[in-house]
PDB file of N, CA and C in Angstrom:
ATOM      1  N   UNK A   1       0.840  -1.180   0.000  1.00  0.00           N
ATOM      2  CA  UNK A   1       0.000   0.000   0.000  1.00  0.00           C
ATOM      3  C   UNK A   1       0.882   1.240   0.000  1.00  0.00           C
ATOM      4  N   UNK A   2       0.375   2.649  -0.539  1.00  0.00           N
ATOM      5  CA  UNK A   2       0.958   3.903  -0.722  1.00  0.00           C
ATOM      6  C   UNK A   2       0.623   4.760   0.008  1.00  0.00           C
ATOM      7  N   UNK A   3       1.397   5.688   0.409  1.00  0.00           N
ATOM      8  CA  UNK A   3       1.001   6.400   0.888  1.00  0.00           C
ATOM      9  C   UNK A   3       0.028   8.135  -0.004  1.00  0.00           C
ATOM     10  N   UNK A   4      -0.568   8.698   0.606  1.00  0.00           N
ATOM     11  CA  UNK A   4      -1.658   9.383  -0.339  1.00  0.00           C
ATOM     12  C   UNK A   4      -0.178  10.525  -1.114  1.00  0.00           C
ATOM     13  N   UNK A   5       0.956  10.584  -0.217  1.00  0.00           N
ATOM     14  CA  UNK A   5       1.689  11.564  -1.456  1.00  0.00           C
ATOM     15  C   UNK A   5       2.495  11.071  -2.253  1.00  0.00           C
ATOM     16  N   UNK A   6       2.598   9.839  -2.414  1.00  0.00           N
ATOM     17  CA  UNK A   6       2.942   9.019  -3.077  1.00  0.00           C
ATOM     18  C   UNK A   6       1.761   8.443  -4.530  1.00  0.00           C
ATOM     19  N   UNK A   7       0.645   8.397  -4.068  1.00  0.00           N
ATOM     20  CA  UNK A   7      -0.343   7.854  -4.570  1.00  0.00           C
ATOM     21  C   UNK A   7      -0.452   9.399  -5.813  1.00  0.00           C
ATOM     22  N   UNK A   8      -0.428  10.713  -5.203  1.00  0.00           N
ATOM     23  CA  UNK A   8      -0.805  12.013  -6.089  1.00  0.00           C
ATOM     24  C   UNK A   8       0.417  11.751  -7.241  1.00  0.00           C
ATOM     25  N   UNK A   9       1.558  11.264  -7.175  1.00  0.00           N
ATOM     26  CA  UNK A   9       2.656  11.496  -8.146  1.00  0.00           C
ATOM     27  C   UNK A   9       2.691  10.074  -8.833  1.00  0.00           C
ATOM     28  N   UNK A  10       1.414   9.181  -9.628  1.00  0.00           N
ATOM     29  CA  UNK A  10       0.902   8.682 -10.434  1.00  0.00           C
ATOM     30  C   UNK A  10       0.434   9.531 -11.620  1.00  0.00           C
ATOM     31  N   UNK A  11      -0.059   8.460 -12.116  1.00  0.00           N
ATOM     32  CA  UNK A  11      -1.068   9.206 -13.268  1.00  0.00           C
ATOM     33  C   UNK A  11      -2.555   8.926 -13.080  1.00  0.00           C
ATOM     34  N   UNK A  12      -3.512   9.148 -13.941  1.00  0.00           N
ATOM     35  CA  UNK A  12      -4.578   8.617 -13.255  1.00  0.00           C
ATOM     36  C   UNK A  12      -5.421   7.623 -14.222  1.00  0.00           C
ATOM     37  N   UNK A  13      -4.094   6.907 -15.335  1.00  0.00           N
ATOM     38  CA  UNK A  13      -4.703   5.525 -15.365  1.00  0.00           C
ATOM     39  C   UNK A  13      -4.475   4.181 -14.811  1.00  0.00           C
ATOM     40  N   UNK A  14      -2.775   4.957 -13.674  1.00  0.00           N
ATOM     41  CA  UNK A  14      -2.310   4.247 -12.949  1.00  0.00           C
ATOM     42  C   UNK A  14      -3.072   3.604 -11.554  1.00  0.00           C
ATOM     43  N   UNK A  15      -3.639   5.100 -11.223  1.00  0.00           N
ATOM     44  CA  UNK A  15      -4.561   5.086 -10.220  1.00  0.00           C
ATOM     45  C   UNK A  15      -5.657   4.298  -9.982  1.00  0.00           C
ATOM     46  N   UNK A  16      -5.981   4.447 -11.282  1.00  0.00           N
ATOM     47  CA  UNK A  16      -7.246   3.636 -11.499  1.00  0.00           C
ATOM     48  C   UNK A  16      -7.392   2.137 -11.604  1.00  0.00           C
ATOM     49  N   UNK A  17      -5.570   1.407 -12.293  1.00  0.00           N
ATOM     50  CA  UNK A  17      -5.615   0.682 -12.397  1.00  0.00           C
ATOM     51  C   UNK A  17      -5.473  -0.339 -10.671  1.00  0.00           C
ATOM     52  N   UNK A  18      -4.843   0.902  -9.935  1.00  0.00           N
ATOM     53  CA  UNK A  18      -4.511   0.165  -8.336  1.00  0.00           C
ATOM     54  C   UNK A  18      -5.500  -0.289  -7.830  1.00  0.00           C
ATOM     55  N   UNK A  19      -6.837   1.043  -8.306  1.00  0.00           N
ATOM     56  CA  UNK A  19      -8.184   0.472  -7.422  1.00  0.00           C
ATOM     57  C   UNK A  19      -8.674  -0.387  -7.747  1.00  0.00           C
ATOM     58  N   UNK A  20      -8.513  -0.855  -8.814  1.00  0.00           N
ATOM     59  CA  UNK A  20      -9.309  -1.658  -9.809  1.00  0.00           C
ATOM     60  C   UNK A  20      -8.930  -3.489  -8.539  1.00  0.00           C
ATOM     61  N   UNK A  21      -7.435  -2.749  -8.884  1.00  0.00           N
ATOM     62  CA  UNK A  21      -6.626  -4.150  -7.588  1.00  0.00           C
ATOM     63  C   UNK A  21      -7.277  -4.875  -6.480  1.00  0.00           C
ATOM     64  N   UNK A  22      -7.358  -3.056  -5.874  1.00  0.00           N
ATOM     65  CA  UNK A  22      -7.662  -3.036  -4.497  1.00  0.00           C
ATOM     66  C   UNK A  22      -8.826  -3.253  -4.536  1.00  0.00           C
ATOM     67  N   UNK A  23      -9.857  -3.028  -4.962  1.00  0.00           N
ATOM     68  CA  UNK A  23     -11.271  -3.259  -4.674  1.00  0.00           C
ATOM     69  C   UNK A  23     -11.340  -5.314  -4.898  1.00  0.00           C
ATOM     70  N   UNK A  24     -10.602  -5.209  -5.770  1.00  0.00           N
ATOM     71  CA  UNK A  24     -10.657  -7.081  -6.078  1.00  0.00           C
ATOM     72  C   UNK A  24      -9.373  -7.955  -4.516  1.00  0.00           C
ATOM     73  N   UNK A  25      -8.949  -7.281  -4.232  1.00  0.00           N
ATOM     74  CA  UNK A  25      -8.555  -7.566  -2.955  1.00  0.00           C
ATOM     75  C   UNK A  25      -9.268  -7.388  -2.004  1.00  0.00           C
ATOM     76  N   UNK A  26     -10.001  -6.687  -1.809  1.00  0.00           N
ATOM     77  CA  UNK A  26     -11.066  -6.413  -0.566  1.00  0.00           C
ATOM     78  C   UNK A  26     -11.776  -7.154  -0.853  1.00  0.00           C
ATOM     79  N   UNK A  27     -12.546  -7.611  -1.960  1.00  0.00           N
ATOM     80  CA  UNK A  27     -13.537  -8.400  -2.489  1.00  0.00           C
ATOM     81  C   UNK A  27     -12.934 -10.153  -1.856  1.00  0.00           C
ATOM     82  N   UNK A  28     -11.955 -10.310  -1.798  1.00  0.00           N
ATOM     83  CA  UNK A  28     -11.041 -11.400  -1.503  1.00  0.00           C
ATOM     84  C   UNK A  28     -10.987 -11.812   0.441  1.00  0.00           C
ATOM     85  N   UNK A  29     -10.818 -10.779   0.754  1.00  0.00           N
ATOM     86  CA  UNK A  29     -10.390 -10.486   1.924  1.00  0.00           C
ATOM     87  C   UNK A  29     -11.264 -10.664   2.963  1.00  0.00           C
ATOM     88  N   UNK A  30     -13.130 -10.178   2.333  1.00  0.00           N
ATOM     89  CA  UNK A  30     -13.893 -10.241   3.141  1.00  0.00           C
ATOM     90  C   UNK A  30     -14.849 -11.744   2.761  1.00  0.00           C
ATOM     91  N   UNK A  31     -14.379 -12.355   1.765  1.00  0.00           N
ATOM     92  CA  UNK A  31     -14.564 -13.794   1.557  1.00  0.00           C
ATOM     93  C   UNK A  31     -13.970 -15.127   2.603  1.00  0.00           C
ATOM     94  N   UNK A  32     -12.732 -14.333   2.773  1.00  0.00           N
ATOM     95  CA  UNK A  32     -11.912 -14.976   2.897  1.00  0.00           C
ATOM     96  C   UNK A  32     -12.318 -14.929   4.841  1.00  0.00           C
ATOM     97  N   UNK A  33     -12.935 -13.623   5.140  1.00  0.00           N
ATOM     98  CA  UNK A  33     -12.943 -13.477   6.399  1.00  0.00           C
ATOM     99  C   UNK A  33     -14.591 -14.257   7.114  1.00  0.00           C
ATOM    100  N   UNK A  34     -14.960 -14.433   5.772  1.00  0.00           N
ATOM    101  CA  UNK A  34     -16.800 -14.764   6.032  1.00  0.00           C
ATOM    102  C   UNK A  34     -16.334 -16.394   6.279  1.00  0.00           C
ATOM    103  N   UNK A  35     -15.671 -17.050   5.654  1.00  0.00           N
ATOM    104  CA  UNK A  35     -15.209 -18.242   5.309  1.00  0.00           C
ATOM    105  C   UNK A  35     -14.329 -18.908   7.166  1.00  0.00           C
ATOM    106  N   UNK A  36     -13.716 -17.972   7.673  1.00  0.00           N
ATOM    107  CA  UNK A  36     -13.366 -17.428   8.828  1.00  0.00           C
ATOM    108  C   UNK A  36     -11.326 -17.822   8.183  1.00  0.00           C
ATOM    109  N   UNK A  37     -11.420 -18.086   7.471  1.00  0.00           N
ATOM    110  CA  UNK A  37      -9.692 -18.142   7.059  1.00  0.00           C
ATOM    111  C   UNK A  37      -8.953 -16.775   7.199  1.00  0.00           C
ATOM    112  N   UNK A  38      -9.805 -15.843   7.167  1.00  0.00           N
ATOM    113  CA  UNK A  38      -8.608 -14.238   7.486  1.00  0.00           C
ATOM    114  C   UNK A  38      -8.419 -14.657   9.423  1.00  0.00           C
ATOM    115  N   UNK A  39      -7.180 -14.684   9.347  1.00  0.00           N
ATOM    116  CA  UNK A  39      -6.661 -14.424  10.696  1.00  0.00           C
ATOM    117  C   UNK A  39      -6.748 -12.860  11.484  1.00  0.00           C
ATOM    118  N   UNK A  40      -6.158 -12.306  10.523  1.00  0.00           N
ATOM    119  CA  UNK A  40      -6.124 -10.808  10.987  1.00  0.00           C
ATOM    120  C   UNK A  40      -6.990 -10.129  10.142  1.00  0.00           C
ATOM    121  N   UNK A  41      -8.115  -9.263  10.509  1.00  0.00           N
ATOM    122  CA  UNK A  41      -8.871  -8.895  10.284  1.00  0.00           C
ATOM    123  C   UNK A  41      -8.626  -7.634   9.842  1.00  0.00           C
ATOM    124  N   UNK A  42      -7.639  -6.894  10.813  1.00  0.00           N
ATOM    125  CA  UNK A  42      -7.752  -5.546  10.137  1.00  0.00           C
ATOM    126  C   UNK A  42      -7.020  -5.595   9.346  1.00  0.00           C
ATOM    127  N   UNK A  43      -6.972  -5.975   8.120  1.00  0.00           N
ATOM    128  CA  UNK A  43      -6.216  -5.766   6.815  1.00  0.00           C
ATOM    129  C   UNK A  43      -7.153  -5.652   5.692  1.00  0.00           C
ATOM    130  N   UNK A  44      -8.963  -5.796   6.565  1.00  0.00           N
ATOM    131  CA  UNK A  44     -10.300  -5.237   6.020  1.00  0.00           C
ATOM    132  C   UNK A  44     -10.631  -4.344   5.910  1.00  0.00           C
ATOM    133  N   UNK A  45      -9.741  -3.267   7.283  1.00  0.00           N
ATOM    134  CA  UNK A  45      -9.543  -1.883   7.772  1.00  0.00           C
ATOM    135  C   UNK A  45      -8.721  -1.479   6.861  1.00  0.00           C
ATOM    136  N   UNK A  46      -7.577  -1.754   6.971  1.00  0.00           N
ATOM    137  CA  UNK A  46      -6.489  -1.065   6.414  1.00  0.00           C
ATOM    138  C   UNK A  46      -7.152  -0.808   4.416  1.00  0.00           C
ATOM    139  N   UNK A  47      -7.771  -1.902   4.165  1.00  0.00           N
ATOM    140  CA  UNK A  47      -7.930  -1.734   2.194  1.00  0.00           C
ATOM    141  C   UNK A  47      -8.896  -1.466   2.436  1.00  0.00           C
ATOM    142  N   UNK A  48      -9.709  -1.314   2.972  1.00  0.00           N
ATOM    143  CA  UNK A  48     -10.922  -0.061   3.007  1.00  0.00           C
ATOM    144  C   UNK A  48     -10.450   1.660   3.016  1.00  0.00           C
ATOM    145  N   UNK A  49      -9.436   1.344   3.825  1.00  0.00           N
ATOM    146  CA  UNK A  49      -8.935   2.985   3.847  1.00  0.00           C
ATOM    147  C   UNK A  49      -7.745   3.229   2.659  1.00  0.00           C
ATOM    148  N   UNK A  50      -7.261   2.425   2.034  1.00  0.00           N
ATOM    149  CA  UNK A  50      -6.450   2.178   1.237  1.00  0.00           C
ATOM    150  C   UNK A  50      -7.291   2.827  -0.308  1.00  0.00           C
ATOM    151  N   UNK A  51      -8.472   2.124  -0.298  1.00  0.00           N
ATOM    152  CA  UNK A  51      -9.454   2.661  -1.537  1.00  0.00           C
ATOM    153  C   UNK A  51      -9.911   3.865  -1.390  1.00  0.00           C
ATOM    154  N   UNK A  52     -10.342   4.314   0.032  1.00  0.00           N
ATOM    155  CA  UNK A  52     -10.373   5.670  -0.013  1.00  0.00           C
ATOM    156  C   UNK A  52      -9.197   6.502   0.085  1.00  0.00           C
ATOM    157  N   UNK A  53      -8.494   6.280  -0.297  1.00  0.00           N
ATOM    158  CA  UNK A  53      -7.403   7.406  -0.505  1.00  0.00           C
ATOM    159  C   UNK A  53      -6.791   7.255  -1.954  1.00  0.00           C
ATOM    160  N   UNK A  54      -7.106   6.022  -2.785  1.00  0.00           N
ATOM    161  CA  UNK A  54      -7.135   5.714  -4.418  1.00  0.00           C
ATOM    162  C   UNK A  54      -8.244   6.720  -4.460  1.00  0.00           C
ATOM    163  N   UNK A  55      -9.607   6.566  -3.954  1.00  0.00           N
ATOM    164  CA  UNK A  55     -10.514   7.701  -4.242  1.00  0.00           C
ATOM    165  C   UNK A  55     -10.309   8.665  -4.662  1.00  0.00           C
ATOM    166  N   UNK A  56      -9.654   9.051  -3.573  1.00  0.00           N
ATOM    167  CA  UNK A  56      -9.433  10.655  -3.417  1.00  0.00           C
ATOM    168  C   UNK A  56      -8.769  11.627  -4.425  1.00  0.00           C
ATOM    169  N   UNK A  57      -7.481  10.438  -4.680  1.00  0.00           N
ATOM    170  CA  UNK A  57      -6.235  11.046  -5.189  1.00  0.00           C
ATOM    171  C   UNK A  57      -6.930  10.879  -6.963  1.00  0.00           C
ATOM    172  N   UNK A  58      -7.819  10.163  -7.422  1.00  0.00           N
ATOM    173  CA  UNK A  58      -8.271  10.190  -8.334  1.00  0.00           C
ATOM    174  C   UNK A  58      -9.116  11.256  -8.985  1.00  0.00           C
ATOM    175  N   UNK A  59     -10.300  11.710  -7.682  1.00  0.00           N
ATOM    176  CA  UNK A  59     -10.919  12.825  -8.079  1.00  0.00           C
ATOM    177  C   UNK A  59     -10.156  14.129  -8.033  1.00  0.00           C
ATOM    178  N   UNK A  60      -9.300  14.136  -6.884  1.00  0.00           N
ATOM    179  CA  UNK A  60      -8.090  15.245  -7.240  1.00  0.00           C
ATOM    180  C   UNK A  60      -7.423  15.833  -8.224  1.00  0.00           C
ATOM    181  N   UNK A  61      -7.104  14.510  -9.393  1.00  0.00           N
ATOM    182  CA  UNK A  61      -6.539  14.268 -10.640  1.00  0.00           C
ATOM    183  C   UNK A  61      -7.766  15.148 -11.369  1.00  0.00           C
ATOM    184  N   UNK A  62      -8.505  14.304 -11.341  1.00  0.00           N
ATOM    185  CA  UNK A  62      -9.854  14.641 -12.226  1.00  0.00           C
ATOM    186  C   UNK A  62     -10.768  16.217 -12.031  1.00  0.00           C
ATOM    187  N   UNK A  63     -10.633  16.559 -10.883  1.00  0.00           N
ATOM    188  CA  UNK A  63     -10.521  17.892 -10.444  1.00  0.00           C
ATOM    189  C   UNK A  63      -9.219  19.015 -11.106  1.00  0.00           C
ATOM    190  N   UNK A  64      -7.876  18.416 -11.249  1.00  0.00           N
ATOM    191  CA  UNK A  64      -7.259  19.639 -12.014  1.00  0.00           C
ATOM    192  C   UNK A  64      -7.020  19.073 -13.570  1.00  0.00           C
ATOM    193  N   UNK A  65      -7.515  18.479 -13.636  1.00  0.00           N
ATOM    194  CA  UNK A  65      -7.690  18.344 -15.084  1.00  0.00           C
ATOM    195  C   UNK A  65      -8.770  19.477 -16.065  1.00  0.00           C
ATOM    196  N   UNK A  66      -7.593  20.032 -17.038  1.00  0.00           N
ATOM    197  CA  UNK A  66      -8.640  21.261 -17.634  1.00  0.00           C
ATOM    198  C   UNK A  66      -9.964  21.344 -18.101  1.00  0.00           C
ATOM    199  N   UNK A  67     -10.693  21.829 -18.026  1.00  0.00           N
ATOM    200  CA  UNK A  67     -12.318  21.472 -18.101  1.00  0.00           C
ATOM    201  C   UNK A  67     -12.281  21.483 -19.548  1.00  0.00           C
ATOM    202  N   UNK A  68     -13.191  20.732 -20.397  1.00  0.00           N
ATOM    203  CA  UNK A  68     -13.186  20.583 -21.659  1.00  0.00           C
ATOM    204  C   UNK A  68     -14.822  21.062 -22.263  1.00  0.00           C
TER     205      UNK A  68
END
């Protein structure tokens, strides 16, 4: 995982492609936790907050991008 000023000095098809990741990892994670095989749980926490900050740094992008 990145950190969010790390995450801004992408591009934003890079960005997009992380969430794309991360959301299919979370999708994994909370299978995996229903199933009861996740040991540690907060790593449900952690890529939940992980996507919101792919969020962010995306609409940010998309925010200074010149209006057309």
């Amino acid at each position: 995982m990145m950190r969010s000023k790390e995450l801004r000095a992408l591009g934003l098809q890079e960005l997009q492609e992380k969430l794309a990741e991360a959301v299919r990892e979370h999708y994994e994670l909370r299978v995996r936790n229903t199933t009861k095989e996740l040991e540690n749980t907060s790593k449900l926490r952690l890529q939940r907050r992980y996507i919101a900050r792919l969020k962010q740094a995306i609409d940010e992008k998309r925010a200074a991008a010149p209006a057309k």
